[in-house]
PDB file of N, CA and C in Angstrom:
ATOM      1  N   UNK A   1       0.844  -1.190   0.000  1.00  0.00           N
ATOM      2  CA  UNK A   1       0.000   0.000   0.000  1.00  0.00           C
ATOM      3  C   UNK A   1       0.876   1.235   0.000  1.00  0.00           C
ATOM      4  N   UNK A   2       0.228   2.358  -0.201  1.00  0.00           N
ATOM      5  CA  UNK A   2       1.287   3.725  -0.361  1.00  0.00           C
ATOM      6  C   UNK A   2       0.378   4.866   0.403  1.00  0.00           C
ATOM      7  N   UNK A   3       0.088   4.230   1.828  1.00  0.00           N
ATOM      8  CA  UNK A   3      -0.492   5.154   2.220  1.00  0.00           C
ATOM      9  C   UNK A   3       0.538   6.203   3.123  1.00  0.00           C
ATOM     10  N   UNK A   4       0.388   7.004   3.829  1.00  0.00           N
ATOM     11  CA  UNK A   4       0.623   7.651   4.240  1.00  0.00           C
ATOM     12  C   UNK A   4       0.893   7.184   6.079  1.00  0.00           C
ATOM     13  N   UNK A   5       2.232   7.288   6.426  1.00  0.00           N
ATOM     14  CA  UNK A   5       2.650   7.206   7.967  1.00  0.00           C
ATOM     15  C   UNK A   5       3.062   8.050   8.881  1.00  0.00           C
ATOM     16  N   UNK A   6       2.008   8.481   9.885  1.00  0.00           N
ATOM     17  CA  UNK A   6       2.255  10.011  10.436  1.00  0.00           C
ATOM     18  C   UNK A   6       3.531   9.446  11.537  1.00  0.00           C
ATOM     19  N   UNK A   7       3.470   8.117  11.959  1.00  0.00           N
ATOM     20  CA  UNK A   7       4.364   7.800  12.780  1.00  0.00           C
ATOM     21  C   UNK A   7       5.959   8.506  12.262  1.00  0.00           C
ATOM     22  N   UNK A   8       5.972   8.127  11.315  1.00  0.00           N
ATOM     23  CA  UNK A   8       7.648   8.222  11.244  1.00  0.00           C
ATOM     24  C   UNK A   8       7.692   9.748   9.699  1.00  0.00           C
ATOM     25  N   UNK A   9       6.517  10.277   9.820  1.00  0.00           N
ATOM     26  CA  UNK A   9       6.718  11.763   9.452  1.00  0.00           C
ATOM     27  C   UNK A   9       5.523  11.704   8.220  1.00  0.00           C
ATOM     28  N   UNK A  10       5.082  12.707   7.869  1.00  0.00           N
ATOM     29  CA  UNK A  10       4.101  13.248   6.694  1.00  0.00           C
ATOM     30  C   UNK A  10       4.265  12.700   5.180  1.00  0.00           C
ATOM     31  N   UNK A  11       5.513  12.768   4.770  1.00  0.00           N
ATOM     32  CA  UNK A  11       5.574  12.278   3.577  1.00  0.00           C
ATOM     33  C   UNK A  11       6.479  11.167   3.128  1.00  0.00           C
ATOM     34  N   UNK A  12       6.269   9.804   3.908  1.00  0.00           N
ATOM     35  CA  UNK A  12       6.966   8.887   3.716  1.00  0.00           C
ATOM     36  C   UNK A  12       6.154   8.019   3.893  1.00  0.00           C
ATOM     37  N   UNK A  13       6.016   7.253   2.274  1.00  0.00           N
ATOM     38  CA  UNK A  13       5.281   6.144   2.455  1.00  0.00           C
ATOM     39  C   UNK A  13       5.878   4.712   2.990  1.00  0.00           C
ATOM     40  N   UNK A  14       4.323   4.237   3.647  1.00  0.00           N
ATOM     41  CA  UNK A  14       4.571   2.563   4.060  1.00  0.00           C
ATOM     42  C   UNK A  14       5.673   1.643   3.026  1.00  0.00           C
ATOM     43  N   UNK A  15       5.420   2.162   1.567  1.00  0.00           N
ATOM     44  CA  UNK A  15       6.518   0.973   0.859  1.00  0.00           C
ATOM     45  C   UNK A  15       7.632   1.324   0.919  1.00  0.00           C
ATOM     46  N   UNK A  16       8.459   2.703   1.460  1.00  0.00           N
ATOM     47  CA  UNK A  16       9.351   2.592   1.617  1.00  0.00           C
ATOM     48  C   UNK A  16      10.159   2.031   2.985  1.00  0.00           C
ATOM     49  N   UNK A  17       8.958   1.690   4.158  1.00  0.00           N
ATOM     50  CA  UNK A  17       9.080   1.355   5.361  1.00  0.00           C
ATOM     51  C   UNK A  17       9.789   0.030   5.653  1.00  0.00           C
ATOM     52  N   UNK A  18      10.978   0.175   6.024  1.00  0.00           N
ATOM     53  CA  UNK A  18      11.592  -1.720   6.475  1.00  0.00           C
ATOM     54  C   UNK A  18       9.714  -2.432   7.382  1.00  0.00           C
ATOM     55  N   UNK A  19       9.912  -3.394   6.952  1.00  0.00           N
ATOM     56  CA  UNK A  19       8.442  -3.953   7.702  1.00  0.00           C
ATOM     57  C   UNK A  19       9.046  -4.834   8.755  1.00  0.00           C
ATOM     58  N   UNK A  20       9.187  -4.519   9.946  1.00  0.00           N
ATOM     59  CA  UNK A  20       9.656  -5.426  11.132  1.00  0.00           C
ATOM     60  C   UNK A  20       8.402  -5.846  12.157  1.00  0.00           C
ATOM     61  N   UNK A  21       9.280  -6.678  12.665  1.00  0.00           N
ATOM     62  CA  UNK A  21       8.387  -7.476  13.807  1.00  0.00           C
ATOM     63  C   UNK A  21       7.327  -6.214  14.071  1.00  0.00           C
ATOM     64  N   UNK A  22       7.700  -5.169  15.001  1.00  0.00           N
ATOM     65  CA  UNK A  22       7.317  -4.119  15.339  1.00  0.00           C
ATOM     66  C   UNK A  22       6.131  -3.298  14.379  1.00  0.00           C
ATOM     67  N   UNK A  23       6.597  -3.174  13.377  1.00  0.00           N
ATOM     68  CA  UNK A  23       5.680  -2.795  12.409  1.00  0.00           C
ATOM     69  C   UNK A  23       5.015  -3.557  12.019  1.00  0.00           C
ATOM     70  N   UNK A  24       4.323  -4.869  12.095  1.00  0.00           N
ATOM     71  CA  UNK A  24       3.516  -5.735  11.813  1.00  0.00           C
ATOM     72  C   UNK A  24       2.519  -5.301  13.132  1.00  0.00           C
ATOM     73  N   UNK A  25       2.955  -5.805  14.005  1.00  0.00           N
ATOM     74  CA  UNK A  25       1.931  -5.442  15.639  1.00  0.00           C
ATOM     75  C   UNK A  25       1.570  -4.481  15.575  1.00  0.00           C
ATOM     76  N   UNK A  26       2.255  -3.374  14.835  1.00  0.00           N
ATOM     77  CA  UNK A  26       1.381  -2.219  15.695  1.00  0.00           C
ATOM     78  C   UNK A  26       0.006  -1.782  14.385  1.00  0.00           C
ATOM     79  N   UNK A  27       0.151  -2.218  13.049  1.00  0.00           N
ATOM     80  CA  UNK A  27      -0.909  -2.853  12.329  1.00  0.00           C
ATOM     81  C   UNK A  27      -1.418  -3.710  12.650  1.00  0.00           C
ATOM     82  N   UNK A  28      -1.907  -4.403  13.540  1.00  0.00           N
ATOM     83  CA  UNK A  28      -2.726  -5.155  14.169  1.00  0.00           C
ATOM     84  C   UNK A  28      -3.344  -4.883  14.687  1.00  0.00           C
ATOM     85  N   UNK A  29      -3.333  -4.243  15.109  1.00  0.00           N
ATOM     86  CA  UNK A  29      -4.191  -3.064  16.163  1.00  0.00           C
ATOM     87  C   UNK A  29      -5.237  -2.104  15.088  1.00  0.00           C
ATOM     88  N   UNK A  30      -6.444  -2.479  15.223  1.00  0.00           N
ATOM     89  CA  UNK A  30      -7.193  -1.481  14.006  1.00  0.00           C
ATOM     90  C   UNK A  30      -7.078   0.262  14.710  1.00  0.00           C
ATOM     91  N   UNK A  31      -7.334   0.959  14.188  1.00  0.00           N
ATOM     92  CA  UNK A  31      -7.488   2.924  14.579  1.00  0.00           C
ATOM     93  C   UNK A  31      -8.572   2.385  16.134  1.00  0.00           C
ATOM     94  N   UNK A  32      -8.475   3.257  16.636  1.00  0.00           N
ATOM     95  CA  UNK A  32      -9.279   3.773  18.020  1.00  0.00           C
ATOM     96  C   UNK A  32      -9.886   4.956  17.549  1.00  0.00           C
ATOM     97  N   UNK A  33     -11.306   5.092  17.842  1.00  0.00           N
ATOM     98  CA  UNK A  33     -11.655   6.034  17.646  1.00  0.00           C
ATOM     99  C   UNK A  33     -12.688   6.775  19.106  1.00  0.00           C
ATOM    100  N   UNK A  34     -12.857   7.741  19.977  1.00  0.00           N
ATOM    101  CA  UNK A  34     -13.369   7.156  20.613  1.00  0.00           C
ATOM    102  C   UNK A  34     -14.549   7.514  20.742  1.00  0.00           C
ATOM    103  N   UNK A  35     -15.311   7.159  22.117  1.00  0.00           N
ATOM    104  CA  UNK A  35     -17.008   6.596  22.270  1.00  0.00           C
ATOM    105  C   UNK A  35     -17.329   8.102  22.479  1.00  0.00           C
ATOM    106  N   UNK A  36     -18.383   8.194  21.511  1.00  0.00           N
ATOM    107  CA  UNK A  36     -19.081   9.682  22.039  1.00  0.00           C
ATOM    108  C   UNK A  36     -19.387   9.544  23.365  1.00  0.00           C
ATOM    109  N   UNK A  37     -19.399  10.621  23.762  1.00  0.00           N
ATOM    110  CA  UNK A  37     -20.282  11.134  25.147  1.00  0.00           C
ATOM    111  C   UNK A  37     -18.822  10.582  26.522  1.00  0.00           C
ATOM    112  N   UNK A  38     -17.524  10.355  25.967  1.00  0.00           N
ATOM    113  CA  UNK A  38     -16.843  10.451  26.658  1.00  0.00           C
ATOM    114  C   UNK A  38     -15.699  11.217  26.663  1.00  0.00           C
ATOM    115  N   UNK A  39     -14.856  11.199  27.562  1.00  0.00           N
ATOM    116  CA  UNK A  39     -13.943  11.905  28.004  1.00  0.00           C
ATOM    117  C   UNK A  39     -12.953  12.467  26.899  1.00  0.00           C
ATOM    118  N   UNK A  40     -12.214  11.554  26.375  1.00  0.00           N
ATOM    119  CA  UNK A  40     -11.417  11.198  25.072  1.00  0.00           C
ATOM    120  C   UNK A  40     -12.300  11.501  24.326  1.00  0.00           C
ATOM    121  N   UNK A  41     -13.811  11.608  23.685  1.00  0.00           N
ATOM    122  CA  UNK A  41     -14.349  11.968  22.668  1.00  0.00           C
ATOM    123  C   UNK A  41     -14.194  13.882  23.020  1.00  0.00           C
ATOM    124  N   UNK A  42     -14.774  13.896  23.801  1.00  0.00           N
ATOM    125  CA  UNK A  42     -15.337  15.148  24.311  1.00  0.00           C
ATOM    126  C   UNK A  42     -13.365  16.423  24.305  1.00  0.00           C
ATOM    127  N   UNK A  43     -12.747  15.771  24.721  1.00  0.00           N
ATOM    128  CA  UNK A  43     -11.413  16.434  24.345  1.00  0.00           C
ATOM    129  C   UNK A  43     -10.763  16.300  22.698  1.00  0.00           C
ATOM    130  N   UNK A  44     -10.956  15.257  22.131  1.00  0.00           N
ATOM    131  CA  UNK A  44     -11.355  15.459  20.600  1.00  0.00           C
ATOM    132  C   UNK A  44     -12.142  17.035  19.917  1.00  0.00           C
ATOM    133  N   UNK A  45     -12.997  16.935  20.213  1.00  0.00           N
ATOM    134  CA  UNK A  45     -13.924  17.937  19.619  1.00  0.00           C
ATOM    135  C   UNK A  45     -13.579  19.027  20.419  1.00  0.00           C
ATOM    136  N   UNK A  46     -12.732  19.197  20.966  1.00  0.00           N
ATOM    137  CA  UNK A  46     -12.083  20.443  21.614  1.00  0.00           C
ATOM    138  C   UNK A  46     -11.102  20.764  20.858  1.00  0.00           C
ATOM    139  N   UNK A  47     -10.121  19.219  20.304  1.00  0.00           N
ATOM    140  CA  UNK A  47      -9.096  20.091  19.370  1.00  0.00           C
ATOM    141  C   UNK A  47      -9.562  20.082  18.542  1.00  0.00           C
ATOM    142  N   UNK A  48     -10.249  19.486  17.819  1.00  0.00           N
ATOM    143  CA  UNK A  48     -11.109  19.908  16.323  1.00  0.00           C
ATOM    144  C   UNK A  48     -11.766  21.265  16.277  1.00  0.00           C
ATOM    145  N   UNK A  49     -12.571  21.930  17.173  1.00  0.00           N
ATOM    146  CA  UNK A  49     -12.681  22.931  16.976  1.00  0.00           C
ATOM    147  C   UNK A  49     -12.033  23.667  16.781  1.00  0.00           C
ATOM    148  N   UNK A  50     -10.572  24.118  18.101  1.00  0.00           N
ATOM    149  CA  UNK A  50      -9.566  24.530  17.794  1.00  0.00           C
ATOM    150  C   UNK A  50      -8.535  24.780  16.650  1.00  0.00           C
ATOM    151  N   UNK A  51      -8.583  23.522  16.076  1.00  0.00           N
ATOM    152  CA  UNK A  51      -8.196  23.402  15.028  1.00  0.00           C
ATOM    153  C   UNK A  51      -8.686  24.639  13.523  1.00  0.00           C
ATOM    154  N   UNK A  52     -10.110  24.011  14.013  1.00  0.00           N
ATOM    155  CA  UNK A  52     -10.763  24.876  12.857  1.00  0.00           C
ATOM    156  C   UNK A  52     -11.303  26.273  13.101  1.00  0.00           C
ATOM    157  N   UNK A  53     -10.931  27.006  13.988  1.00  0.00           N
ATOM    158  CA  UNK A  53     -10.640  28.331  14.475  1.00  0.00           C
ATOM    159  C   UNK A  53      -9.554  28.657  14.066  1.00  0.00           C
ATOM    160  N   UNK A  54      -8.409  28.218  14.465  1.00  0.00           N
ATOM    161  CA  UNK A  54      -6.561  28.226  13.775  1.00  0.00           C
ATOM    162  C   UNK A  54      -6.816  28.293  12.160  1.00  0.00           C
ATOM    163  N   UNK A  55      -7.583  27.480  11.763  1.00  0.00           N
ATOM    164  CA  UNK A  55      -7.676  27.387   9.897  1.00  0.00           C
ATOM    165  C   UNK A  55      -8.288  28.694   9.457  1.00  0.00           C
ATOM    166  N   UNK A  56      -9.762  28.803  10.660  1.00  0.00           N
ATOM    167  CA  UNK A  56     -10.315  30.172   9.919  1.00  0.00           C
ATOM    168  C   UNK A  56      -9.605  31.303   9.819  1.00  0.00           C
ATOM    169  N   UNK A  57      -8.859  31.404  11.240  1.00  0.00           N
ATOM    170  CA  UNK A  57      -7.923  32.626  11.333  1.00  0.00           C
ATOM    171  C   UNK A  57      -7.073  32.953  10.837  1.00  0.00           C
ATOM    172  N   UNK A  58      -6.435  31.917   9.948  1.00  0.00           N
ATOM    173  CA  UNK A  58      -5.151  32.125   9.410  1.00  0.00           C
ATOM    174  C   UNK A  58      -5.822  32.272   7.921  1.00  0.00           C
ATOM    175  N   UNK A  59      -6.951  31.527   7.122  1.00  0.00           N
ATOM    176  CA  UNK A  59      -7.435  32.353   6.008  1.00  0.00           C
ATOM    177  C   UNK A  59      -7.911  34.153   5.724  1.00  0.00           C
ATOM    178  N   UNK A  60      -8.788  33.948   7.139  1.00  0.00           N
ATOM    179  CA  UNK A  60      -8.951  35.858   7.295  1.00  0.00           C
ATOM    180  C   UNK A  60      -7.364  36.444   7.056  1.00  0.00           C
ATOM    181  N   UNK A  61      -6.698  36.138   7.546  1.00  0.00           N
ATOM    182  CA  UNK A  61      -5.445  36.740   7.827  1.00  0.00           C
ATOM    183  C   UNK A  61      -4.726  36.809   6.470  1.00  0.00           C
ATOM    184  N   UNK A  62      -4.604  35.470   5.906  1.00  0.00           N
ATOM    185  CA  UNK A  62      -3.991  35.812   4.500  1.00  0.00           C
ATOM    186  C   UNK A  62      -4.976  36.733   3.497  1.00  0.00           C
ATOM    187  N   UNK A  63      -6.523  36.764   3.797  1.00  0.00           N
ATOM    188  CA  UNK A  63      -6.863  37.396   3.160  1.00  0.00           C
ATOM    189  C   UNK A  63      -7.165  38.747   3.291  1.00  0.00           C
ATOM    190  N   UNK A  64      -6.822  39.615   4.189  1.00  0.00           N
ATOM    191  CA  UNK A  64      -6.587  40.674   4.926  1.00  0.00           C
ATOM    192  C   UNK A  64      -5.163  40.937   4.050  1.00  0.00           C
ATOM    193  N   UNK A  65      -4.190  40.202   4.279  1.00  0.00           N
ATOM    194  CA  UNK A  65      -2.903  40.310   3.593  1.00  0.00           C
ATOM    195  C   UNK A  65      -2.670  40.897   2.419  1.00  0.00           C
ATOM    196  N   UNK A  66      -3.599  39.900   1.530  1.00  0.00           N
ATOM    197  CA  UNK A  66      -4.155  39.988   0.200  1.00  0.00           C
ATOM    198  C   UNK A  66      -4.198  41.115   0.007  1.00  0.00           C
ATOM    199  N   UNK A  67      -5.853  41.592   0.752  1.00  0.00           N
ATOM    200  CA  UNK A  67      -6.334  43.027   0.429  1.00  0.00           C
ATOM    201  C   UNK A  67      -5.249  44.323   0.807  1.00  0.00           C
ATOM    202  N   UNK A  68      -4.176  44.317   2.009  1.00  0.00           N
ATOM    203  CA  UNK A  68      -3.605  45.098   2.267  1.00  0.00           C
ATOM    204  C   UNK A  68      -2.312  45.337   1.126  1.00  0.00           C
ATOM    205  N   UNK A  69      -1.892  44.289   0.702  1.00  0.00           N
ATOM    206  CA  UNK A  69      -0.789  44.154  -0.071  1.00  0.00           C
ATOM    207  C   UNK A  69      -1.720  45.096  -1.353  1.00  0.00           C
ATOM    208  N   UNK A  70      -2.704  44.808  -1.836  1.00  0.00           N
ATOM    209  CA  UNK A  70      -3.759  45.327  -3.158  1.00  0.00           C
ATOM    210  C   UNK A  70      -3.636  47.024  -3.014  1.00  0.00           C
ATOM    211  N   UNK A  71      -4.282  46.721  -1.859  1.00  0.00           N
ATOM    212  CA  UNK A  71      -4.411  48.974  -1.745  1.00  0.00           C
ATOM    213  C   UNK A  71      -2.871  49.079  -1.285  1.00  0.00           C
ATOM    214  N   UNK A  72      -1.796  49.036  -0.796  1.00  0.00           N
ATOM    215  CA  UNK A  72      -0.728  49.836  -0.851  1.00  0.00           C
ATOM    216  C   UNK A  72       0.214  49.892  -2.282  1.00  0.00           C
ATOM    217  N   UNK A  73      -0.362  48.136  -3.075  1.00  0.00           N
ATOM    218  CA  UNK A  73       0.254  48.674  -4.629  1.00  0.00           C
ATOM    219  C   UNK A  73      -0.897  49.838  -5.211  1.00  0.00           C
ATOM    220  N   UNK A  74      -2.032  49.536  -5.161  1.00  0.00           N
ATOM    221  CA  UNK A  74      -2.880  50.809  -5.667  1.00  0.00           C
ATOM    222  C   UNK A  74      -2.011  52.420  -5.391  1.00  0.00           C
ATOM    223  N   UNK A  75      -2.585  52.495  -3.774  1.00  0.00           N
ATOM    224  CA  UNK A  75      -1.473  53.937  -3.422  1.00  0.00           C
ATOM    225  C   UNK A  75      -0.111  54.204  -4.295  1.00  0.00           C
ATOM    226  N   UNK A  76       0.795  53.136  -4.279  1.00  0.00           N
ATOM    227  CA  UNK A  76       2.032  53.555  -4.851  1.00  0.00           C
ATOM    228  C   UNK A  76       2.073  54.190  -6.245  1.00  0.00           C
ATOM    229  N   UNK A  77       0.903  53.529  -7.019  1.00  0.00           N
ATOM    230  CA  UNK A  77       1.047  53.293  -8.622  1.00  0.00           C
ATOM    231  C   UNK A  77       0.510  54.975  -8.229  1.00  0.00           C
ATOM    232  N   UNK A  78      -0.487  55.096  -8.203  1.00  0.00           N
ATOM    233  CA  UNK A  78      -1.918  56.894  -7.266  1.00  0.00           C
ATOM    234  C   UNK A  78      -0.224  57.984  -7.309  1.00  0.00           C
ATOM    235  N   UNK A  79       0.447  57.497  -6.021  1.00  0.00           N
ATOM    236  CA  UNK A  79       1.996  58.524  -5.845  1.00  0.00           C
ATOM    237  C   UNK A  79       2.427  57.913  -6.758  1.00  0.00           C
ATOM    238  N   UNK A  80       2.817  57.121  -7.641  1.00  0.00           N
ATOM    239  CA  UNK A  80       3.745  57.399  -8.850  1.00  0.00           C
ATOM    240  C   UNK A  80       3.464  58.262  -9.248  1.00  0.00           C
ATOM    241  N   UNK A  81       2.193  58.154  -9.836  1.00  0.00           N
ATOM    242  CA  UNK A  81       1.135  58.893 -11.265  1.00  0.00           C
ATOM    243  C   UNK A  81       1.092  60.253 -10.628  1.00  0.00           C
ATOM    244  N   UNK A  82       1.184  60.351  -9.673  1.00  0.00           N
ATOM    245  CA  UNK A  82       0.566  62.117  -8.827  1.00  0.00           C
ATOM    246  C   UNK A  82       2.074  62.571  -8.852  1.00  0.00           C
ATOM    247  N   UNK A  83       3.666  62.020  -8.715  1.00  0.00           N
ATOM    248  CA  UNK A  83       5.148  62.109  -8.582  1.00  0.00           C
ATOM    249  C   UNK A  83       4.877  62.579 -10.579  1.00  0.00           C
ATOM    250  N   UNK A  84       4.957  61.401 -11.075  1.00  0.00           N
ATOM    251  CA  UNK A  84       4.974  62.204 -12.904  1.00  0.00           C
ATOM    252  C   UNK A  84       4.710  63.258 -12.921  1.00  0.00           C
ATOM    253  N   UNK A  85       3.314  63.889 -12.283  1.00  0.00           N
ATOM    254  CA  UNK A  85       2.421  64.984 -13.487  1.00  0.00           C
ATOM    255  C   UNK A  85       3.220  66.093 -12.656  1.00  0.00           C
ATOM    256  N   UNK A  86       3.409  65.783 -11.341  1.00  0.00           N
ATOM    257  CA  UNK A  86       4.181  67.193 -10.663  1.00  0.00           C
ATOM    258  C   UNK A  86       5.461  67.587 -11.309  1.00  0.00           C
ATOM    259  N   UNK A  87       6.284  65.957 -11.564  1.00  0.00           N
ATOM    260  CA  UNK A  87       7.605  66.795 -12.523  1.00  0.00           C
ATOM    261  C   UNK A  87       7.086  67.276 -13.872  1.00  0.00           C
ATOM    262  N   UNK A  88       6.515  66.691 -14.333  1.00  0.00           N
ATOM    263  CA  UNK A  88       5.867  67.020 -16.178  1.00  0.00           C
ATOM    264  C   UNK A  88       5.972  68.506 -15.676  1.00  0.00           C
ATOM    265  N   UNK A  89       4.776  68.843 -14.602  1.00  0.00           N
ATOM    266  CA  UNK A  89       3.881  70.428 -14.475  1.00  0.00           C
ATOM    267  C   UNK A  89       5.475  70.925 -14.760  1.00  0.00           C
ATOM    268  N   UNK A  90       6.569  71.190 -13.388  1.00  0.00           N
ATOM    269  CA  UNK A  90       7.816  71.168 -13.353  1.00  0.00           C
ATOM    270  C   UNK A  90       8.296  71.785 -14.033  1.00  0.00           C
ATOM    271  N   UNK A  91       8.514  70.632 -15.102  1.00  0.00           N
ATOM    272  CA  UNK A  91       9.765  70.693 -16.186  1.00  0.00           C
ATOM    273  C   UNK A  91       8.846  71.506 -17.279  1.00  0.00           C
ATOM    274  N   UNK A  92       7.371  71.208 -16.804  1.00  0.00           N
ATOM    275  CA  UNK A  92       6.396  72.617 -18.175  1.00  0.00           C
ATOM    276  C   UNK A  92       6.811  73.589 -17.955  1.00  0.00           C
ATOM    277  N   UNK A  93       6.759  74.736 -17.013  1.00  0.00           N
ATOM    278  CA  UNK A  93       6.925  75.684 -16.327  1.00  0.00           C
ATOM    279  C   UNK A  93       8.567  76.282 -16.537  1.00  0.00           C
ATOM    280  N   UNK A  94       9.346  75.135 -16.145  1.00  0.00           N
ATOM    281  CA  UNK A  94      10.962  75.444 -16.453  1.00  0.00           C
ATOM    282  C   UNK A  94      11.293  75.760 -17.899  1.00  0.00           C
ATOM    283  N   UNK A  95      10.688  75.393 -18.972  1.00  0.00           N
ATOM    284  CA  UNK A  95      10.182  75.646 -19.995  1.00  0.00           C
ATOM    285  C   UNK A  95      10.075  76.934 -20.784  1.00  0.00           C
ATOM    286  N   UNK A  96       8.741  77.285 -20.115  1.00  0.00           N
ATOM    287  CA  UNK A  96       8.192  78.282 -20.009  1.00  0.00           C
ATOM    288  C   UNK A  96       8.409  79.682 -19.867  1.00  0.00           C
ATOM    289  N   UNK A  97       9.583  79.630 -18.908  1.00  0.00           N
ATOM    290  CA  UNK A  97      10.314  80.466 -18.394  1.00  0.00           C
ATOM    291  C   UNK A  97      11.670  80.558 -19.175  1.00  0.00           C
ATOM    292  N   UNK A  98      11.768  79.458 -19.959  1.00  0.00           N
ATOM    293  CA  UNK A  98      13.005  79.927 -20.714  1.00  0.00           C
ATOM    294  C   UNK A  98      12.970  80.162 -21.694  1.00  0.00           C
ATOM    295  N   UNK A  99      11.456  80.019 -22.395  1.00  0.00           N
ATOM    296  CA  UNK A  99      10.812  80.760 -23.791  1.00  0.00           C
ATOM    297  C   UNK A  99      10.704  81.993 -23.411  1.00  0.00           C
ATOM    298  N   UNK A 100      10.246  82.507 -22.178  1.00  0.00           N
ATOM    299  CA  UNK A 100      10.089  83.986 -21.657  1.00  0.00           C
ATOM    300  C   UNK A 100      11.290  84.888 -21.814  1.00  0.00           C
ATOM    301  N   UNK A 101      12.122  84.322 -21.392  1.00  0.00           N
ATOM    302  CA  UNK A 101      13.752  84.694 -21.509  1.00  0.00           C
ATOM    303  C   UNK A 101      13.920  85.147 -22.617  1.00  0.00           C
ATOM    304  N   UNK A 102      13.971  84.137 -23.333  1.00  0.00           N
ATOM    305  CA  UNK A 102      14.688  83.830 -24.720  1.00  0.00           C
ATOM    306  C   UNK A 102      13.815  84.789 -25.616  1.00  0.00           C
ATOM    307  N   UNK A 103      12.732  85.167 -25.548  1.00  0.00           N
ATOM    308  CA  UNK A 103      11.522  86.210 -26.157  1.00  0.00           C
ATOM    309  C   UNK A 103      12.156  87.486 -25.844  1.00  0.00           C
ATOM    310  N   UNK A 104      12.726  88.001 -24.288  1.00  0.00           N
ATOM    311  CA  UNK A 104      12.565  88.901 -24.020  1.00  0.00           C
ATOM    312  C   UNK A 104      14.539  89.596 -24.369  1.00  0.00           C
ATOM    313  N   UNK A 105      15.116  88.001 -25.149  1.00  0.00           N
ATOM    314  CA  UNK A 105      16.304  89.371 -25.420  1.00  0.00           C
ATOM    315  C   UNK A 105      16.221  89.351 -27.121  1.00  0.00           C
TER     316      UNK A 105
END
């Protein structure tokens, strides 16, 4: 099989696993899951919630990110474009003044 073994880490499959004594037994043993309305269930659904509070929060968050990263490139491109027209005006004016000159000898 090529499933997946959290024992010995996330991305290492069973076929690459030496299969020993040890690793036979402890496949013998089917999953535990446990009995509603008890102790071990009831602390389950504590980290599951948890869990899925941690997931929501960290999507708001990247997507907050998102939006913040969006409007400060907006602003920059806004002060580029508003930085151009002030030198353009600028360098119009500097211009202007030296056609005035240049008229007046």
């Amino acid at each position: 099989s090529s499933g997946i073994n959290a024992e010995y880490g996330d991305n290492v499959f069973e076929d690459s696993l030496k299969k020993t004594k040890e690793y036979f037994r402890d496949r013998e043993v089917p999953p535990r899951f446990a009995i509603p309305q008890t102790f071990d269930h009831e602390l389950a659904l504590r980290w599951k919630a948890l869990d899925d509070i941690e997931r929501k929060q960290k999507e708001e968050l990247e997507n907050e990110m998102r939006a913040a990263r969006r409007k400060l490139m907006d602003e920059m491109m806004k002060a580029l474009e508003e930085q151009e027209e002030m030198l353009r005006k600028t360098e119009h004016i500097r211009r202007e003044e030296e056609w005035r000159k240049n008229d007046e000898l």
